[in-house]
N, C-alpha and C. Protein backbone atom coordinates (compact mmCIF):
# COMPACT_ATOMS: atom_id res chain seq x y z
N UNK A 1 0.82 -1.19 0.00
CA UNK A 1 0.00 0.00 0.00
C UNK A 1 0.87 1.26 0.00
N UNK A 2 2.08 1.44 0.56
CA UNK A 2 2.88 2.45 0.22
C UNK A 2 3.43 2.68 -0.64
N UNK A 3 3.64 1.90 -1.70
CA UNK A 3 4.14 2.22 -2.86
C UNK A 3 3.07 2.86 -3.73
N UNK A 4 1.68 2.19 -3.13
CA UNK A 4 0.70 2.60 -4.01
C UNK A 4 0.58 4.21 -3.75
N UNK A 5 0.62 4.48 -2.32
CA UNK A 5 0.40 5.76 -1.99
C UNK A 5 2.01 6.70 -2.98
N UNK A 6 2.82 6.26 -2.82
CA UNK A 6 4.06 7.01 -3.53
C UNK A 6 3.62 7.40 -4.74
N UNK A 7 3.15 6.43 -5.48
CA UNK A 7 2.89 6.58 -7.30
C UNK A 7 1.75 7.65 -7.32
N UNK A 8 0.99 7.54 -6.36
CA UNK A 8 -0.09 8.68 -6.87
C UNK A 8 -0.07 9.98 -5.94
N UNK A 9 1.17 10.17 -5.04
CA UNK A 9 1.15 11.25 -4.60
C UNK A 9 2.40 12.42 -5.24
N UNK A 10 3.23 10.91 -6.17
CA UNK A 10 4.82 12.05 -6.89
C UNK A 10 3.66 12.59 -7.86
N UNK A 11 2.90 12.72 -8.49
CA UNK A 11 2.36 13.38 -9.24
C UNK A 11 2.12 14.91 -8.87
N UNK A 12 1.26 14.67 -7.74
CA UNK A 12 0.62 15.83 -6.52
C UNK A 12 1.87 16.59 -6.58
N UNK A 13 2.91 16.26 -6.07
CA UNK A 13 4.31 16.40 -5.76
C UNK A 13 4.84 17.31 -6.47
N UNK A 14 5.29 16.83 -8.10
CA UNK A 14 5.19 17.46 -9.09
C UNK A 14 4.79 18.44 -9.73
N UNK A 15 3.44 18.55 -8.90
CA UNK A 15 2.60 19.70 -9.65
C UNK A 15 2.18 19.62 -11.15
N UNK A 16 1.75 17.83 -11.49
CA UNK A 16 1.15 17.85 -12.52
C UNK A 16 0.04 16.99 -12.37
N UNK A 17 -0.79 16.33 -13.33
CA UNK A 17 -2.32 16.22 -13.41
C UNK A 17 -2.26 15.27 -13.72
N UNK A 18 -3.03 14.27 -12.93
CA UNK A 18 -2.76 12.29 -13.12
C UNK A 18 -4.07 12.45 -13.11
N UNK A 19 -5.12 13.14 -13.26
CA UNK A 19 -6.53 12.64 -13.67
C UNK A 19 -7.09 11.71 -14.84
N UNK A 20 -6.33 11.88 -15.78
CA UNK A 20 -6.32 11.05 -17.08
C UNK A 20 -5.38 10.25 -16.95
N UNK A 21 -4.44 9.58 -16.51
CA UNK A 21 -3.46 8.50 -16.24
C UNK A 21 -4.22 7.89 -14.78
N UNK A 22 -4.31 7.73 -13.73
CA UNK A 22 -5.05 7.36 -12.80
C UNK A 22 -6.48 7.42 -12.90
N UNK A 23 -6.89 6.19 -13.91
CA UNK A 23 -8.52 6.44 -13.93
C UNK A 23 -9.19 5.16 -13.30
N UNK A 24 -10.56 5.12 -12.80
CA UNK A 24 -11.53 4.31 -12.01
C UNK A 24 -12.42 4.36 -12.77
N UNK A 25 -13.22 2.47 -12.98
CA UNK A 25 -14.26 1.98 -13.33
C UNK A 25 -14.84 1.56 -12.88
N UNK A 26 -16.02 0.87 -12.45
CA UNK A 26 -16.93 0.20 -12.55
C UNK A 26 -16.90 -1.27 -12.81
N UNK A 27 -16.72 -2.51 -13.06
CA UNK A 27 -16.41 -3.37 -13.27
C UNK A 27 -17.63 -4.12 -13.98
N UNK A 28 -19.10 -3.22 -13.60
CA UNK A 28 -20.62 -3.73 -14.51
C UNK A 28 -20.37 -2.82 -15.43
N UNK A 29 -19.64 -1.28 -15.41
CA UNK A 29 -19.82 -0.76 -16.55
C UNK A 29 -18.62 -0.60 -17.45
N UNK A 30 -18.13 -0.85 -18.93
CA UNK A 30 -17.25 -0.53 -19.18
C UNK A 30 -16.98 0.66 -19.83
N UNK A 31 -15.42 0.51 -19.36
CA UNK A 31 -14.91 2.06 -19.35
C UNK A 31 -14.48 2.83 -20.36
N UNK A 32 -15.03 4.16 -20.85
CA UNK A 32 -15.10 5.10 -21.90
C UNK A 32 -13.42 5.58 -22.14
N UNK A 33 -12.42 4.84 -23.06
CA UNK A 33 -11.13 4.84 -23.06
C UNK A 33 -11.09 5.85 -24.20
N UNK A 34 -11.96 6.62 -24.98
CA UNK A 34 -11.42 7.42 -25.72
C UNK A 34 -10.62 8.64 -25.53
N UNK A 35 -9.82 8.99 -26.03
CA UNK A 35 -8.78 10.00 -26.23
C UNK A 35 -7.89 9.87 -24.91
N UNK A 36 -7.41 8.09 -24.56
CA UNK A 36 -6.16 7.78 -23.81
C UNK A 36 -5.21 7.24 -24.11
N UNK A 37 -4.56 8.08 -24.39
CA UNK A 37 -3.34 7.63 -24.47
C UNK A 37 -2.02 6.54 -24.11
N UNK A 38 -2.04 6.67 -22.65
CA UNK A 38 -1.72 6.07 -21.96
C UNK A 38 -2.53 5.95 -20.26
N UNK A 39 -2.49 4.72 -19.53
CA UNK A 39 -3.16 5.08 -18.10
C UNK A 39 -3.52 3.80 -17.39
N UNK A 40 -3.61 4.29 -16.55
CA UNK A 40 -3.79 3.15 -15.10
C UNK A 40 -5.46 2.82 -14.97
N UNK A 41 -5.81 1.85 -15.33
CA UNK A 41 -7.31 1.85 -15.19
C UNK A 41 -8.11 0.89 -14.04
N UNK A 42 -7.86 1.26 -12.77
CA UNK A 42 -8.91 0.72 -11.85
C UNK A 42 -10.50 -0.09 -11.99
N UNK A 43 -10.04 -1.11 -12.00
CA UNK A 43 -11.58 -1.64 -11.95
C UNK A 43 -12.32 -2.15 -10.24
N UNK A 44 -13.28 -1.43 -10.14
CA UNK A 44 -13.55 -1.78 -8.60
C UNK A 44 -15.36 -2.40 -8.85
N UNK A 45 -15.80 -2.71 -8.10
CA UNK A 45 -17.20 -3.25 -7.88
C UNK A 45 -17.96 -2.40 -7.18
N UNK A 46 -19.12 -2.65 -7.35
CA UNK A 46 -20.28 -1.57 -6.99
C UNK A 46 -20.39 -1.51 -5.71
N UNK A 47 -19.81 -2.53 -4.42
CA UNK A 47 -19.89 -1.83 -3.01
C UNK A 47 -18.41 -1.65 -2.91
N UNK A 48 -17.53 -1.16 -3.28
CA UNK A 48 -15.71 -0.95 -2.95
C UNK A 48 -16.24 0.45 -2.22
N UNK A 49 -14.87 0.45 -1.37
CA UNK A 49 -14.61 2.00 -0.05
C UNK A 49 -13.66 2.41 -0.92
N UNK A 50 -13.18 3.56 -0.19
CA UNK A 50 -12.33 4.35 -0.84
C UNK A 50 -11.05 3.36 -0.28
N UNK A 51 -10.75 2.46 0.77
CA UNK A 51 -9.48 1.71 1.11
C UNK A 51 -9.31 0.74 -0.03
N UNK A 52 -10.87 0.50 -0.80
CA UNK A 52 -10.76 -0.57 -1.68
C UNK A 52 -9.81 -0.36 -2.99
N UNK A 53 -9.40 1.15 -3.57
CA UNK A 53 -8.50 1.62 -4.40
C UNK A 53 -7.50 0.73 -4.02
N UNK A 54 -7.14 0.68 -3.02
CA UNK A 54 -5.52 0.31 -3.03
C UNK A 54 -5.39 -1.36 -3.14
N UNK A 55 -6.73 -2.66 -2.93
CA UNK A 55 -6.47 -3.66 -3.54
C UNK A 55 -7.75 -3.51 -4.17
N UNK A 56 -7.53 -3.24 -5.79
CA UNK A 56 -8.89 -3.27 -6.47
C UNK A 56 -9.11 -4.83 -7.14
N UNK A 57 -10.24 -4.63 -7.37
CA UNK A 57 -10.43 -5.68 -8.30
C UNK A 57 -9.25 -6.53 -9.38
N UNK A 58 -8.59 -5.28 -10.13
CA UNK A 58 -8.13 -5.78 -11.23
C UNK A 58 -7.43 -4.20 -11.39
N UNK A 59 -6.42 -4.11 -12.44
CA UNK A 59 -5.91 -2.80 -13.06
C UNK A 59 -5.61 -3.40 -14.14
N UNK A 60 -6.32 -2.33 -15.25
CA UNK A 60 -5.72 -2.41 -16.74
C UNK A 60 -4.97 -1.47 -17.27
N UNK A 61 -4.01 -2.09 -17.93
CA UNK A 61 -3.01 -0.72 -18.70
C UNK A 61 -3.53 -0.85 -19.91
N UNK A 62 -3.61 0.66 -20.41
CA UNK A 62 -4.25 1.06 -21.12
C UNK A 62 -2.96 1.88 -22.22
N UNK A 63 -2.74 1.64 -23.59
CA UNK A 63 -2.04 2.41 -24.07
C UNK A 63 -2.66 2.24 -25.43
N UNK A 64 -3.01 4.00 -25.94
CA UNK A 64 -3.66 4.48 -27.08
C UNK A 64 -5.04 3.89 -27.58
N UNK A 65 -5.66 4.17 -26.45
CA UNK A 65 -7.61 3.51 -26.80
C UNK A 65 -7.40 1.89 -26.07
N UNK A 66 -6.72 1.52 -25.97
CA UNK A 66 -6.92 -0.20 -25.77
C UNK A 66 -6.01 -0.85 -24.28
N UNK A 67 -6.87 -1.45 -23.92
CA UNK A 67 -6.37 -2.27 -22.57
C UNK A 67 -5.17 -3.85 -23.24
N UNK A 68 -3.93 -3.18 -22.66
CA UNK A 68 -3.25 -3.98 -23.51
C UNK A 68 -3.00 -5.50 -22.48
N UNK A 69 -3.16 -5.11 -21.08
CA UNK A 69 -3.06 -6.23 -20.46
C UNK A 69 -3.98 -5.41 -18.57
N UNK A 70 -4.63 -6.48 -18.99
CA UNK A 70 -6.14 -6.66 -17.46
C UNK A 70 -5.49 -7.61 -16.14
N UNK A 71 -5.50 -7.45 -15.09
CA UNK A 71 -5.83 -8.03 -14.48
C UNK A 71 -4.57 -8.11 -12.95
N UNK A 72 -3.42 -7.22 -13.26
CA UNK A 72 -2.53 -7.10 -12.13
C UNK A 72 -3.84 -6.10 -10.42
N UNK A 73 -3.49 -6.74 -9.35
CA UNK A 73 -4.28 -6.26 -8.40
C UNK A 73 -3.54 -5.23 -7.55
N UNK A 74 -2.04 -4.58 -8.20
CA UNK A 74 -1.41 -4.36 -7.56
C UNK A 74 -0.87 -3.44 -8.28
N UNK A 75 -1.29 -1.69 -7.85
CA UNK A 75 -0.89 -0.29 -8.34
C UNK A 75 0.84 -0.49 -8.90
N UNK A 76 1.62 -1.06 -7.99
CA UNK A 76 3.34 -1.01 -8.25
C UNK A 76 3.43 -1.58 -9.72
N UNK A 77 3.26 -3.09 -9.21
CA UNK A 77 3.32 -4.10 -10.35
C UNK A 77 2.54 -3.34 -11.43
N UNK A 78 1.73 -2.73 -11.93
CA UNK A 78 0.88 -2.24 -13.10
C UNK A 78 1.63 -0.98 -13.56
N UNK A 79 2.28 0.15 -12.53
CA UNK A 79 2.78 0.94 -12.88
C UNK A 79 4.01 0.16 -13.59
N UNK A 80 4.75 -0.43 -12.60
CA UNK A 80 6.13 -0.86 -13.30
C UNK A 80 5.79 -1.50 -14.88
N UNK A 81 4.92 -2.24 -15.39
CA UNK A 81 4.80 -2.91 -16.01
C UNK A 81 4.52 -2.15 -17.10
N UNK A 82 3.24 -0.78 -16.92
CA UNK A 82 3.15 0.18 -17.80
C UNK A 82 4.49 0.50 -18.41
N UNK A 83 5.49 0.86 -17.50
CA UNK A 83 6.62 1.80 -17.45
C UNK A 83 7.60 0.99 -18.59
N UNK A 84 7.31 -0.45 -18.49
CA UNK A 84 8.10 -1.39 -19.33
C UNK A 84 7.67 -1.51 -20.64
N UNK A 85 6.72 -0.84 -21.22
CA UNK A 85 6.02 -0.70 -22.36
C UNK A 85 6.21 0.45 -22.89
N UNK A 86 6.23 1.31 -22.21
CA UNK A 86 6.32 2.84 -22.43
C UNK A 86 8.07 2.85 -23.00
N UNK A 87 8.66 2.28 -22.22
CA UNK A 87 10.05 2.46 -22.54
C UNK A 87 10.46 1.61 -23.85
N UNK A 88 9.99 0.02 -23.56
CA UNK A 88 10.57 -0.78 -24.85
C UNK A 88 9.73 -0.54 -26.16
N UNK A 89 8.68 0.26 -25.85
CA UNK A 89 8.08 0.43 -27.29
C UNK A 89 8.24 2.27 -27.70
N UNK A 90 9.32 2.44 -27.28
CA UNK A 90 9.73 3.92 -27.31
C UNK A 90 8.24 4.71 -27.46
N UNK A 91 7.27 4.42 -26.47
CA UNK A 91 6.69 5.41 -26.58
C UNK A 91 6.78 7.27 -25.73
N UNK A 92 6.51 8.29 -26.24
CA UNK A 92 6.54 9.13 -25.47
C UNK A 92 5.80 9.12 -24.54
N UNK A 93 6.70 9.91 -23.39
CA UNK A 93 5.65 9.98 -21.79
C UNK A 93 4.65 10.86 -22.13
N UNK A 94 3.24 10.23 -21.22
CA UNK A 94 2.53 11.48 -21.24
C UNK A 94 2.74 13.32 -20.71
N UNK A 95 2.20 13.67 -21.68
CA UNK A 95 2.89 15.29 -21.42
C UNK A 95 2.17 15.69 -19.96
N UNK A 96 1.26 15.19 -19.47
CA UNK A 96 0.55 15.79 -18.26
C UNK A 96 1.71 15.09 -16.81
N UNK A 97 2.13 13.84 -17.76
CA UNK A 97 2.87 13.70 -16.33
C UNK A 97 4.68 13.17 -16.80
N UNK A 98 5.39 14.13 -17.73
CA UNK A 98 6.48 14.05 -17.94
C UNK A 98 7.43 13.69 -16.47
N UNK A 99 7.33 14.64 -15.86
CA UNK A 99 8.33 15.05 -14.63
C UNK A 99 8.12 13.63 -14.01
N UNK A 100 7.21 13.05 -13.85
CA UNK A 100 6.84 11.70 -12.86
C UNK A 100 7.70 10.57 -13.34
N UNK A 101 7.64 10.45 -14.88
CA UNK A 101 7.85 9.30 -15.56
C UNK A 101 9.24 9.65 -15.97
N UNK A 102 10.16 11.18 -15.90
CA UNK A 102 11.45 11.02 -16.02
C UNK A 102 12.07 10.65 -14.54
N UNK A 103 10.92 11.04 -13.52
CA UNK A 103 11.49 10.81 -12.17
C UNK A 103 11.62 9.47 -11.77
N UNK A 104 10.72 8.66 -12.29
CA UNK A 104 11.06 7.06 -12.20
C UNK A 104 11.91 6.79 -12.82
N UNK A 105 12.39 6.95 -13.97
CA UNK A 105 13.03 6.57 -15.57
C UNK A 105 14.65 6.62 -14.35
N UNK A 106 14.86 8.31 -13.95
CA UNK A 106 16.24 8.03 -13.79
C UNK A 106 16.45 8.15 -12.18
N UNK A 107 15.80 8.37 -11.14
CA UNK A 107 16.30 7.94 -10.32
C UNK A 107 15.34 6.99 -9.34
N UNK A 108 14.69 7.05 -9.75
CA UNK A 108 14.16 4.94 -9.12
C UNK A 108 14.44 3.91 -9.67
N UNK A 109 14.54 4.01 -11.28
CA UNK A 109 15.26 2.67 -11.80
C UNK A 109 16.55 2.78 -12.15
N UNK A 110 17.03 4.11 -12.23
CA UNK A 110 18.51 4.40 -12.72
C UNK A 110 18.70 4.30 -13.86
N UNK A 111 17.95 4.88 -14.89
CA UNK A 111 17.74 4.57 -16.44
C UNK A 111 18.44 6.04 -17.15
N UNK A 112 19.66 6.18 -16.84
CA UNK A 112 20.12 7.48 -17.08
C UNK A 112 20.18 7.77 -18.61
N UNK A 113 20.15 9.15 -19.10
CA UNK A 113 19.75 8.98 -20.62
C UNK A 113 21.06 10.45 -20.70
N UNK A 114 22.20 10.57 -19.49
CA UNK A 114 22.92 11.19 -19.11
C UNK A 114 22.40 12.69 -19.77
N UNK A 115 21.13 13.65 -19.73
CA UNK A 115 20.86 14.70 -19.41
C UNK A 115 20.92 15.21 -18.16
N UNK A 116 21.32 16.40 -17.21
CA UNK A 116 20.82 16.21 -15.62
C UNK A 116 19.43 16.64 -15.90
N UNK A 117 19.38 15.93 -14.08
CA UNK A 117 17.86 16.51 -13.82
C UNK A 117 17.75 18.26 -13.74
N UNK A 118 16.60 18.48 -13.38
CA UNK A 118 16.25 20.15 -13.63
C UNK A 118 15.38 20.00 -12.76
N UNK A 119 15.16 21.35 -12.20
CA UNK A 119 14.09 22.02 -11.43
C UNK A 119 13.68 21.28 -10.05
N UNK A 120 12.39 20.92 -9.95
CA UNK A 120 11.78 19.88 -9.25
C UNK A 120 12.27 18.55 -8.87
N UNK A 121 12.68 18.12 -9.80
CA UNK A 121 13.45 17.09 -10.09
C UNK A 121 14.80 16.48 -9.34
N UNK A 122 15.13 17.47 -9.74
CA UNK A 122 16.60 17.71 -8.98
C UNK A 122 16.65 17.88 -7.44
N UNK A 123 15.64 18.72 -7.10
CA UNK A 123 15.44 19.05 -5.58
C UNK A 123 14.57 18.07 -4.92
N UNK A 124 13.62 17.28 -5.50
CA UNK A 124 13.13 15.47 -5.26
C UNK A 124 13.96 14.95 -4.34
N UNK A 125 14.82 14.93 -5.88
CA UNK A 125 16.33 13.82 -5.51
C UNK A 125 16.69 13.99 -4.08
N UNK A 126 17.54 15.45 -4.31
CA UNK A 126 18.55 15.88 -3.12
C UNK A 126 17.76 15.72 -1.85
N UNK A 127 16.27 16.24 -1.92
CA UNK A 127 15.65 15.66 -0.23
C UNK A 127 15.46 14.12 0.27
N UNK A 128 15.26 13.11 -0.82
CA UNK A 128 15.40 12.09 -0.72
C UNK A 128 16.48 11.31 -0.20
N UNK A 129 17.69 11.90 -1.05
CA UNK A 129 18.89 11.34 -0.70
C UNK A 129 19.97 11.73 0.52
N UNK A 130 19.20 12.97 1.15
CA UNK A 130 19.48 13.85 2.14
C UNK A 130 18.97 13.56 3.20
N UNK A 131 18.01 12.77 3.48
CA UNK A 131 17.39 12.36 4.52
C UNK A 131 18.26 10.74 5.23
């Protein structure tokens, strides 16, 4: 559950907009995927709590209109797995949440693409690694 809480609060963090990458369904109704790009798609059931987000039903990754793989129960595992698609199929990060997905890219997995970091980014790091 803390990792889950990490992935959807570096966004907050960031100061960018995971409303369209962090999306929730319904699991009787299916979910209206037009104009997504990429995203995290929650499937929960008609009595889930708000604690129920963090073991849902199911998560689908979703890249360009289509659920490319259903059924991880586990925010990390789905992010990471997104992240492994995004990268080996050179797709671009989403622009709403660049800063997030270079912040995983190079210093949670160490995927250096030897640019430095900048801004936000940079100052992430240093409190992280400062503590």
């Amino acid at each position: 559950m803390r990792r889950a809480l990490v992935l959807r609060a570096l966004p907050v963090y960031l100061r960018e907009d995971a409303s369209k990458f962090f999306r929730t369904c319904n699991s009787a109704d299916g979910p209206d995927l037009t104009d997504t790009p990429v995203a995290l798609l929650t499937v929960v059931t008609d009595d889930t709590t708000d604690a129920a987000l963090f073991s849902p039903e199911s998560i689908c990754i979703v890249v360009e209109d289509e659920i490319l793989v259903s059924g991880p129960t586990n925010l990390a595992d789905s992010f990471l797995l997104l992240f492994g698609y995004v990268y080996a199929l050179d797709l671009q990060y989403p622009k709403n949440l660049e800063l997030t997905f270079t912040f995983i890219q190079k210093v949670v997995m160490c995927l250096e693409d030897n640019k430095p970091l900048k801004g936000r980014l940079l100052t992430l790091k240093n409190d992280l690694f400062n503590e």
